[in-house]
N, C-alpha and C. Protein backbone atom coordinates (compact mmCIF):
# COMPACT_ATOMS: atom_id res chain seq x y z
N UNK A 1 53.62 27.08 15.35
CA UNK A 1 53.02 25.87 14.82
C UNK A 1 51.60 26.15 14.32
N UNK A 2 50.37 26.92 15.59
CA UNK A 2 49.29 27.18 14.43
C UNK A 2 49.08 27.77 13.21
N UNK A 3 49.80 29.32 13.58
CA UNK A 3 50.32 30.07 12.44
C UNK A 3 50.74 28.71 10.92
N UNK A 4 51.76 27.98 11.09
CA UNK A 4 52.13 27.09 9.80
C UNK A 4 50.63 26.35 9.38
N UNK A 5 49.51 25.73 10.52
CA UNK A 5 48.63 25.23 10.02
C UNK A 5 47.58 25.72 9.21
N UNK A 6 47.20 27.26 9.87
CA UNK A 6 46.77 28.42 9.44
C UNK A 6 47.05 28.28 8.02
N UNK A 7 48.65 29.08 7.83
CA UNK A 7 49.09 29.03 6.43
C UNK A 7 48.47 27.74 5.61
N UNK A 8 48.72 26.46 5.71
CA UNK A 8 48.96 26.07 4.56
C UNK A 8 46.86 25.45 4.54
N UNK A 9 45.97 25.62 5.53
CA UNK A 9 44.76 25.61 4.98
C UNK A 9 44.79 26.77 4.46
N UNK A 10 44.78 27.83 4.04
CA UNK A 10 44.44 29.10 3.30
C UNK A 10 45.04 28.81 2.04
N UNK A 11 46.59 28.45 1.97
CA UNK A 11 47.23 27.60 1.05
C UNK A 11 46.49 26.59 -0.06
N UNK A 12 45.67 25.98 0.62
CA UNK A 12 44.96 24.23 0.51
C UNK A 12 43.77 24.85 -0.07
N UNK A 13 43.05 25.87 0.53
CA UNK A 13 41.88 26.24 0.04
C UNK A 13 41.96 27.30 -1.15
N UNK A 14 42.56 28.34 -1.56
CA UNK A 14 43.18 29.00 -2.27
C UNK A 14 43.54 27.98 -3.46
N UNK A 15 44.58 26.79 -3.37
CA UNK A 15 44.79 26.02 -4.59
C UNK A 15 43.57 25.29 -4.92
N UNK A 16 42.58 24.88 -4.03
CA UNK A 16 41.60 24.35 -4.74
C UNK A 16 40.31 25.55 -5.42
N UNK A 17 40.13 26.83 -4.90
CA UNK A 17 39.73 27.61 -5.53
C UNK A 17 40.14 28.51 -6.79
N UNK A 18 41.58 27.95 -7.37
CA UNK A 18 42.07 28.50 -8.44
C UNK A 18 42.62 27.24 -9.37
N UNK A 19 41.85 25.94 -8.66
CA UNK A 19 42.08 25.33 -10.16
C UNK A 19 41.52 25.40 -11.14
N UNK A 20 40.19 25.92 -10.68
CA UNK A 20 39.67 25.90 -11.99
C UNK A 20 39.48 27.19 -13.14
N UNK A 21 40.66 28.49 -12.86
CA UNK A 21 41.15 29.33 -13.30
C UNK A 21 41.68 28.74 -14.70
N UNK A 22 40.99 29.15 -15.75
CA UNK A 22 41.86 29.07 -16.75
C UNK A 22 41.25 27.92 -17.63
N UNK A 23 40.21 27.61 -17.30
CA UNK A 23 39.20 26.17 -17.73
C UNK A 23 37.96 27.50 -18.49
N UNK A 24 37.90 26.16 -19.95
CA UNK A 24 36.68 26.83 -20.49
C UNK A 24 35.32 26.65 -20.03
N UNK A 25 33.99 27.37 -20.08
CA UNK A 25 32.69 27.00 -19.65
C UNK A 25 32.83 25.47 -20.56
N UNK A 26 31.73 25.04 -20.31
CA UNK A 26 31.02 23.58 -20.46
C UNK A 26 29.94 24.41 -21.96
N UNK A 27 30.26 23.22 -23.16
CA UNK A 27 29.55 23.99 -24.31
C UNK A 27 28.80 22.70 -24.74
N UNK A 28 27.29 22.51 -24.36
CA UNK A 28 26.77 21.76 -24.71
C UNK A 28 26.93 21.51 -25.96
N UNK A 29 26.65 20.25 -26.73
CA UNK A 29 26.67 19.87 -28.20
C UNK A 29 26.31 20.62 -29.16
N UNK A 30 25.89 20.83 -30.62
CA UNK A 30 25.01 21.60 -31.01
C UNK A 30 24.04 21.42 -31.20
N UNK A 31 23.26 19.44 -31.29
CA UNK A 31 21.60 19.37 -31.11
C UNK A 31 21.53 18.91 -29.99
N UNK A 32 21.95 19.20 -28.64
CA UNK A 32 21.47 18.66 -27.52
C UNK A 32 20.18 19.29 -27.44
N UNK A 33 19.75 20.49 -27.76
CA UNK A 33 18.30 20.79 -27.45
C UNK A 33 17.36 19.62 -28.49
N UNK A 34 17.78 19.64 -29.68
CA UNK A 34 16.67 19.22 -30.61
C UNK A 34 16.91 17.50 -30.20
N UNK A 35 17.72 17.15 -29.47
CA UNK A 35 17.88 15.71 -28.96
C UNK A 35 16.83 15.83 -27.69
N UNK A 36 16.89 16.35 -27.19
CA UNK A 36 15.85 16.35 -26.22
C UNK A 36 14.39 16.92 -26.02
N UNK A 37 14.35 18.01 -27.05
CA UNK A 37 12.85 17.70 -27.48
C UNK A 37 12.09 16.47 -28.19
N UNK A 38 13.12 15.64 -29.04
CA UNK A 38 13.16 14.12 -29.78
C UNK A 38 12.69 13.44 -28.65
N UNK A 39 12.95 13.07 -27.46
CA UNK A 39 12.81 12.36 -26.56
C UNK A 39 11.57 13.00 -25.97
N UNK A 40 11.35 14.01 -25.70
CA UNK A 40 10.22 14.05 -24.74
C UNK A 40 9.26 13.93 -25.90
N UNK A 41 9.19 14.37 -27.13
CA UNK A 41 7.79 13.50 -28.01
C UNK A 41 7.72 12.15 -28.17
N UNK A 42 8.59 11.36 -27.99
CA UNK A 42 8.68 10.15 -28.12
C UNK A 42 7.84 9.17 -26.67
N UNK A 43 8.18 10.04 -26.11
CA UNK A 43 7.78 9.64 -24.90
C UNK A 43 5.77 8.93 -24.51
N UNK A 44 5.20 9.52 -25.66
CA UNK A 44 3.83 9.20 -25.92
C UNK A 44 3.51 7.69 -25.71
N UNK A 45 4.48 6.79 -26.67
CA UNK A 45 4.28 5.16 -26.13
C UNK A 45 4.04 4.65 -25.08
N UNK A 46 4.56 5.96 -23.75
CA UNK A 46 4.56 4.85 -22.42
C UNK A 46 3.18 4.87 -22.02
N UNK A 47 2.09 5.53 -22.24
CA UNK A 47 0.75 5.68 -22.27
C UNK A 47 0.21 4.82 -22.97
N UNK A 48 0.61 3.97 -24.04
CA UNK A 48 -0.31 2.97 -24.28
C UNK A 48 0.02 1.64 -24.05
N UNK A 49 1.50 1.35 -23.10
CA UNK A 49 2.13 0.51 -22.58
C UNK A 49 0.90 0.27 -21.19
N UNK A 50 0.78 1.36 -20.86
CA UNK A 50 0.16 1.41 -19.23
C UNK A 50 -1.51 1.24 -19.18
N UNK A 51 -1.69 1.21 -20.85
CA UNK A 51 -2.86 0.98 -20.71
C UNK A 51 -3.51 -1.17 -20.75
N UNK A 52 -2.62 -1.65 -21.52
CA UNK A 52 -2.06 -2.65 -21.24
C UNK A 52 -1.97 -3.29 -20.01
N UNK A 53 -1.14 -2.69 -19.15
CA UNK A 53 -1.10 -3.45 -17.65
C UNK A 53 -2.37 -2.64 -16.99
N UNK A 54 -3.10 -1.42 -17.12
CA UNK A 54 -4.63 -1.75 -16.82
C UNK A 54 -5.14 -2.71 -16.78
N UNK A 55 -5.11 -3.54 -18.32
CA UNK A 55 -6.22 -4.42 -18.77
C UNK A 55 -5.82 -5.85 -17.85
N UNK A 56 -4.51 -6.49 -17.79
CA UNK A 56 -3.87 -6.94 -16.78
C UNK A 56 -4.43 -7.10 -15.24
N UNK A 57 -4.38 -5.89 -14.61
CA UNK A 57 -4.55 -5.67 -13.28
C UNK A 57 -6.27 -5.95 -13.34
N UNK A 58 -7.39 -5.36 -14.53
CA UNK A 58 -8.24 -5.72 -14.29
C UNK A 58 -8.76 -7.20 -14.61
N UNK A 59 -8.10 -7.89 -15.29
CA UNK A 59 -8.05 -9.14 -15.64
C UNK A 59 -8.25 -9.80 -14.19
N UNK A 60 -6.52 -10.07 -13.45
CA UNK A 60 -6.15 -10.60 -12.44
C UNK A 60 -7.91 -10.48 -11.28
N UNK A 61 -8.07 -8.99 -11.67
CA UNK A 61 -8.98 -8.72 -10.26
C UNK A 61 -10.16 -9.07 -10.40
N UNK A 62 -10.64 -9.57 -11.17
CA UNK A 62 -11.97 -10.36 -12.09
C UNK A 62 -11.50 -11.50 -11.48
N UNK A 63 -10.59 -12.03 -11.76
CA UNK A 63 -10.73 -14.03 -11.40
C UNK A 63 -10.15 -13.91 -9.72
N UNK A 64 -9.62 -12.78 -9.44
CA UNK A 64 -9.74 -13.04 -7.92
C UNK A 64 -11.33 -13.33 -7.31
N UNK A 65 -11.61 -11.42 -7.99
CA UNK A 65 -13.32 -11.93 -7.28
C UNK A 65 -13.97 -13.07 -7.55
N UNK A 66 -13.81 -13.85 -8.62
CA UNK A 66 -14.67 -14.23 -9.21
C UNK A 66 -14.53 -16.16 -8.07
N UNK A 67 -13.53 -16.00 -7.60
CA UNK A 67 -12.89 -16.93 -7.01
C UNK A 67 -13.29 -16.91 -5.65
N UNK A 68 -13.29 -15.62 -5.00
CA UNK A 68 -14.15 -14.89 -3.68
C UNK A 68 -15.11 -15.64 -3.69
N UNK A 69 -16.32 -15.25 -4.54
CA UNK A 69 -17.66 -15.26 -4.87
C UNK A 69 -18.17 -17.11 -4.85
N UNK A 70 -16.98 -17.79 -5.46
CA UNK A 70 -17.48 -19.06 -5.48
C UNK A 70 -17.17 -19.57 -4.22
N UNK A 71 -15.64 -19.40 -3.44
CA UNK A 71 -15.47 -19.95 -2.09
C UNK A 71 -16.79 -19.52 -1.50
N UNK A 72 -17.27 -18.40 -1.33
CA UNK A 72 -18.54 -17.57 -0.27
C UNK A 72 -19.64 -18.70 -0.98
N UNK A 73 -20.26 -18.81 -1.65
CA UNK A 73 -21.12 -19.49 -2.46
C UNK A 73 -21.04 -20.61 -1.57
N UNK A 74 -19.70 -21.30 -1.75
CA UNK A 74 -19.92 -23.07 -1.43
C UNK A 74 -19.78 -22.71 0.14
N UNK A 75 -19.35 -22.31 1.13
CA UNK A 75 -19.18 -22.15 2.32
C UNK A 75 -20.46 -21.76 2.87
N UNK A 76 -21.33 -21.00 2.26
CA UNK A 76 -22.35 -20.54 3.10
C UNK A 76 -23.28 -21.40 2.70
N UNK A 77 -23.29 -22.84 1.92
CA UNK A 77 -24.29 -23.67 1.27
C UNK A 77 -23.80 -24.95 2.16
N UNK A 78 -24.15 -25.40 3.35
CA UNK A 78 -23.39 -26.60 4.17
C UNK A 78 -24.14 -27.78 3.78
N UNK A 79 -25.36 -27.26 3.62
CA UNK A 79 -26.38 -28.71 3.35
C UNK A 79 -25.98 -29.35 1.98
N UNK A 80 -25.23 -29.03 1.27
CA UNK A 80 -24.94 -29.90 -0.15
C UNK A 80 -23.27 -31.18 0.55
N UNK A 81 -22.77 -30.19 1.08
CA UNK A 81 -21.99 -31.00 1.17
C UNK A 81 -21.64 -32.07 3.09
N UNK A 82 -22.87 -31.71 3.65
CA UNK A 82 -23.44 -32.88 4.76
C UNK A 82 -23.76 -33.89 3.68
N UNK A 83 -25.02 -33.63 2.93
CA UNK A 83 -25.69 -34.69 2.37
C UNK A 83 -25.11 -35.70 1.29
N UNK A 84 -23.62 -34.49 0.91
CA UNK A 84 -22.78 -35.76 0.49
C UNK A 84 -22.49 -36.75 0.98
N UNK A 85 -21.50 -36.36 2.09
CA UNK A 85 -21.06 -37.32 3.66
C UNK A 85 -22.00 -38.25 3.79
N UNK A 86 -22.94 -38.04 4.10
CA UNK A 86 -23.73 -38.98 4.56
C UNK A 86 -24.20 -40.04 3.66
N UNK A 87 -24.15 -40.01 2.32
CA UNK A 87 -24.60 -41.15 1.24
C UNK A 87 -23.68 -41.27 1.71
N UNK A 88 -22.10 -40.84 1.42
CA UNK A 88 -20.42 -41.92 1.29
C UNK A 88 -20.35 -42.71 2.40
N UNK A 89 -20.83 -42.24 3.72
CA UNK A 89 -21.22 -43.04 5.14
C UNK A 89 -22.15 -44.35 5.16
N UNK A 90 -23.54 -43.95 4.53
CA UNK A 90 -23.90 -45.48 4.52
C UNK A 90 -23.84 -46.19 3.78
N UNK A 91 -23.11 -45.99 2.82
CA UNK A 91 -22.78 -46.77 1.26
C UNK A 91 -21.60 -47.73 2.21
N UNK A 92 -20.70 -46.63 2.77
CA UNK A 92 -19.91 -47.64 3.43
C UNK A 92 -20.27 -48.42 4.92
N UNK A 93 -20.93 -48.23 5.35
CA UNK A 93 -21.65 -49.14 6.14
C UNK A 93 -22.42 -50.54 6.00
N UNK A 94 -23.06 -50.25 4.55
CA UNK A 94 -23.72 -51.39 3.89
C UNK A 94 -22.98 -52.17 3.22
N UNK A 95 -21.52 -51.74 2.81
CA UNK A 95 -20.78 -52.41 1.93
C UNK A 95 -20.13 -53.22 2.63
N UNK A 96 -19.94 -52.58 3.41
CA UNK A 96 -18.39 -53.68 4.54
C UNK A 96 -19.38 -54.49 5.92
N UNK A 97 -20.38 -54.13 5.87
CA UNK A 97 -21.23 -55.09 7.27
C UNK A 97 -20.65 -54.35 8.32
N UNK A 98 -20.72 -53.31 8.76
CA UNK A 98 -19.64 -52.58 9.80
C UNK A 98 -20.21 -52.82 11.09
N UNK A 99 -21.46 -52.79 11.07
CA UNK A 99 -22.08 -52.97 12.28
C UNK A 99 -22.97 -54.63 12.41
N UNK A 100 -22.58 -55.22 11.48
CA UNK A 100 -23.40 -57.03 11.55
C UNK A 100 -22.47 -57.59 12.57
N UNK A 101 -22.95 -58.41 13.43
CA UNK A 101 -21.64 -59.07 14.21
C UNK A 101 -22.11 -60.57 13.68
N UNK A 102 -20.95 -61.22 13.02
CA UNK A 102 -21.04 -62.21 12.26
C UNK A 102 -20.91 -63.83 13.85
């Protein structure tokens, strides 16, 4: 019984190492070279594509900062916006009698 298993992998491996007996090489086209030197000169555009999404990325990162800079601005300035509050507070105090006891 091993002997038959023996046989027929040597068998199995043998037919798959002689199929390809009798097959021609692989014959590239006849301008596959000059097709592919075509392409790699062509290839120059993607460099001024990328210069493009530079201008992009530095765009975006300008109105981020620029957005930074004003939140920091108004946050670290508290006295503008107490002294709002406080007019809208007694405007409404004087308007409605909040504290008159009628």
């Amino acid at each position: 019984m091993l002997k038959n298993v023996k046989k027929n992998m040597k068998d199995w491996k043998d037919d798959i190492l002689n199929s390809t007996k009798g097959m021609d090489k692989a014959q590239p086209p006849a301008h596959a070279f000059d097709q592919i030197l075509e392409k790699i000169n062509n290839q120059d555009y993607k460099e001024d594509s990328s210069k493009g999404w530079l201008t992009i990325a530095a765009t975006v990162s300008l109105v981020v900062l620029l957005n930074a800079y004003f939140i920091v601005g108004y946050s670290s300035n508290p006295g503008s916006a107490e002294q709002g509050n406080t007019n809208a507070y007694s405007s409404l105090v004087s308007n409605y009698n909040l504290y008159e006891n009628d």
